[in-house]
C-alpha atoms as a PDB file:
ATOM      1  CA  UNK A   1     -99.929  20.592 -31.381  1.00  0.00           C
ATOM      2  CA  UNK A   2     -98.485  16.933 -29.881  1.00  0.00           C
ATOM      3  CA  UNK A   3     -97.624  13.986 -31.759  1.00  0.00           C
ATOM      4  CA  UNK A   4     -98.699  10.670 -31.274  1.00  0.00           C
ATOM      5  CA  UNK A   5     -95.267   8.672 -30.223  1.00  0.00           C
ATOM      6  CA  UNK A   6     -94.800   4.847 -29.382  1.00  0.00           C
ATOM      7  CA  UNK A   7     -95.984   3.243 -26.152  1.00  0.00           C
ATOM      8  CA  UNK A   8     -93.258   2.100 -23.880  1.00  0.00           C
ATOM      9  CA  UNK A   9     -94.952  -1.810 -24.154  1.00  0.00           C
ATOM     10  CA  UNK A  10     -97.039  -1.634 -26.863  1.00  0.00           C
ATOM     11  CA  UNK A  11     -99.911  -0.437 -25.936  1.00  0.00           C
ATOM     12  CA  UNK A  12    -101.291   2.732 -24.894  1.00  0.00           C
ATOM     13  CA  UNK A  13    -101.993   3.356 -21.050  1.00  0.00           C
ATOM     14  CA  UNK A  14    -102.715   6.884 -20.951  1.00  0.00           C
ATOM     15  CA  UNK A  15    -104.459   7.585 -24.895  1.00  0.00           C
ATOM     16  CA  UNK A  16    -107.983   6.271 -24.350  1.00  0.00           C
ATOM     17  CA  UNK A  17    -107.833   4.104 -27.740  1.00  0.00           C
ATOM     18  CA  UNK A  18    -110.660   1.774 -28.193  1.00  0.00           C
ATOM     19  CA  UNK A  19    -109.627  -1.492 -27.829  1.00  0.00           C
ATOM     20  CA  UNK A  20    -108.607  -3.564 -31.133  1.00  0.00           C
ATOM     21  CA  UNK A  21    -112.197  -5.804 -30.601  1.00  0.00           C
ATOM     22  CA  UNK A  22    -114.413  -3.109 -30.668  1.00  0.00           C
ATOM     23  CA  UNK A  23    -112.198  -1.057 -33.550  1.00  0.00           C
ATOM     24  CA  UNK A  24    -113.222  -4.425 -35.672  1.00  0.00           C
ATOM     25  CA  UNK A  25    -116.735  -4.473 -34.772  1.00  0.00           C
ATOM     26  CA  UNK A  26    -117.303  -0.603 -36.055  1.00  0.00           C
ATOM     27  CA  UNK A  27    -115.459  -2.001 -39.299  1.00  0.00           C
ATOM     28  CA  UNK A  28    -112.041  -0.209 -38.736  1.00  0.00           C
ATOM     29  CA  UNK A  29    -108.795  -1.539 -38.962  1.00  0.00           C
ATOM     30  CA  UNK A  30    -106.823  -1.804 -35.469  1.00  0.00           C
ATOM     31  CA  UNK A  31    -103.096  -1.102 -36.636  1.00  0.00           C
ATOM     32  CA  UNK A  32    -101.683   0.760 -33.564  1.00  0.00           C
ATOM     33  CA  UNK A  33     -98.501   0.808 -35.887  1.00  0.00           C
ATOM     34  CA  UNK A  34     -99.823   3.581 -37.381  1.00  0.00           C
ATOM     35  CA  UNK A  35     -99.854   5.993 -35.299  1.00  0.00           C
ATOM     36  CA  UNK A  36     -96.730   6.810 -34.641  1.00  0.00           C
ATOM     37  CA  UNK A  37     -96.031  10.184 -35.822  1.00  0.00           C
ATOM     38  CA  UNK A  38     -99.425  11.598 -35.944  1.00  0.00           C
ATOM     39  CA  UNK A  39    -100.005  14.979 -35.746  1.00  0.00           C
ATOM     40  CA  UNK A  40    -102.828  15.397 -32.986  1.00  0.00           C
ATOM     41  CA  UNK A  41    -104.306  18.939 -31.508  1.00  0.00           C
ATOM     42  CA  UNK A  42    -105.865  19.420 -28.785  1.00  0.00           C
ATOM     43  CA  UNK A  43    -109.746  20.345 -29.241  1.00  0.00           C
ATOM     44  CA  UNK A  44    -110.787  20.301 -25.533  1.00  0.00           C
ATOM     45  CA  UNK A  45    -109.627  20.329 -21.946  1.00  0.00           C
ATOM     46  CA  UNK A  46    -111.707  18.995 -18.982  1.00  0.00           C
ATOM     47  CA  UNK A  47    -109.965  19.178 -15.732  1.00  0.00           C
ATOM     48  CA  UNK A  48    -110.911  16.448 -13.239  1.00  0.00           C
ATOM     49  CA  UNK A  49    -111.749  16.813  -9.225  1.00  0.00           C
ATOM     50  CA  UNK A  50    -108.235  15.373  -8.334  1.00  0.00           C
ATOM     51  CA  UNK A  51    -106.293  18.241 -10.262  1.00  0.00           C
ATOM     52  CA  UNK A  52    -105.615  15.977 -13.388  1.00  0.00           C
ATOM     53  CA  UNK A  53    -106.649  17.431 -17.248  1.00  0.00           C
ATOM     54  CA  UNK A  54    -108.773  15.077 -19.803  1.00  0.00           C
ATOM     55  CA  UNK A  55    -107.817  16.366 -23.456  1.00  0.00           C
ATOM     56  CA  UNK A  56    -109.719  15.390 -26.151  1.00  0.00           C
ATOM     57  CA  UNK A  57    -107.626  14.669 -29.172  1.00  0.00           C
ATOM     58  CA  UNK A  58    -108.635  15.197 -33.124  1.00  0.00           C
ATOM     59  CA  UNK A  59    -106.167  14.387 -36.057  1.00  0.00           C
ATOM     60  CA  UNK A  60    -104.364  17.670 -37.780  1.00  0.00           C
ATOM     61  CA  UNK A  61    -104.911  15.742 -41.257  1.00  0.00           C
ATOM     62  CA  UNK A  62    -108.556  15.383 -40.840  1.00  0.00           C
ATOM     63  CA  UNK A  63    -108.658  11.930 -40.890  1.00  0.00           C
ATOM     64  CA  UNK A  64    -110.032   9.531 -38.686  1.00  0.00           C
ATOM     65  CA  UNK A  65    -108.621   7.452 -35.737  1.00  0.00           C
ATOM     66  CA  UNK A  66    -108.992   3.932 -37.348  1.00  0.00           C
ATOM     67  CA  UNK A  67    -110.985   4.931 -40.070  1.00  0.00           C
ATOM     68  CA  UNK A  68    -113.824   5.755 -38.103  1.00  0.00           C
ATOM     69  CA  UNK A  69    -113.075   7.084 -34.463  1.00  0.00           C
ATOM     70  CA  UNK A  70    -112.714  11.405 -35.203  1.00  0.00           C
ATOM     71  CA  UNK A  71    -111.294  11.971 -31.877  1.00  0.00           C
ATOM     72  CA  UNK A  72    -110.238   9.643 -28.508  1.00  0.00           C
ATOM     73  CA  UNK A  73    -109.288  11.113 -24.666  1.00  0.00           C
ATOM     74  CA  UNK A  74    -106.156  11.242 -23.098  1.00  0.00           C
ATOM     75  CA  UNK A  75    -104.619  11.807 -19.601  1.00  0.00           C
ATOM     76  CA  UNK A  76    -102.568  14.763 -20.874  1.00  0.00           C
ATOM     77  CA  UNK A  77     -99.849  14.744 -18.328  1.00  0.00           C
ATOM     78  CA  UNK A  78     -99.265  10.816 -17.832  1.00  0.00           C
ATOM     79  CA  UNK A  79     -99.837  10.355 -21.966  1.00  0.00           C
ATOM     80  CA  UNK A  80     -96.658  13.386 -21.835  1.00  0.00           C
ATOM     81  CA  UNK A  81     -95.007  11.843 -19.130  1.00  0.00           C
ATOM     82  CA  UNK A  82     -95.025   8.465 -20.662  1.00  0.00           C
ATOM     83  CA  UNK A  83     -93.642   8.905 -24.193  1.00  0.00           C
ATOM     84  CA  UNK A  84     -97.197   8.460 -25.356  1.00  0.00           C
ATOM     85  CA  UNK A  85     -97.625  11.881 -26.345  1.00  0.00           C
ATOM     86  CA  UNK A  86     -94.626  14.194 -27.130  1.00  0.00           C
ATOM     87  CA  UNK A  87     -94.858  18.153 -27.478  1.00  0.00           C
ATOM     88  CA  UNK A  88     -94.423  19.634 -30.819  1.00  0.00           C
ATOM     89  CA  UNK A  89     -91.908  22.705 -30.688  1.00  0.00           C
END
């Protein structure tokens, strides 16, 4: 289990989020605000050719991301690495 944590400058480099345009367009509302302090789990791992891991990341709660986005991609060890994720212990 990890937890959704502030980005260092506001916005998040390593959590594939959809950007706040497209969020609109689909009819969801783009508040990055609240995010902080989700509870996310980890519902798939693809490891890339360089060594690096893709995670694919779906809400504990059951809700959406947005409203209407059920799961987004993340750069496990740079999201951990930047603050943007944070280990649950």
């Amino acid at each position: 289990m990890l937890i959704i944590d502030s980005s260092e400058n506001y916005t998040y480099s390593h959590v594939d989020f959809p950007r706040a345009n497209f969020i609109i367009k689909t009819g969801g509302r783009p508040d990055f605000k609240l995010l902080k302090g989700v509870k996310v789990q980890v519902a798939e791992v693809k490891t890339g050719k360089n060594g690096g891991s893709k995670v694919i990341l779906k809400r504990l709660d059951g809700k959406k991301f947005f409203g209407k986005f059920p799961e987004v991609s993340a750069n496990y060890e740079a999201a951990l690495q930047a603050g943007e994720l944070k280990k649950v212990r």
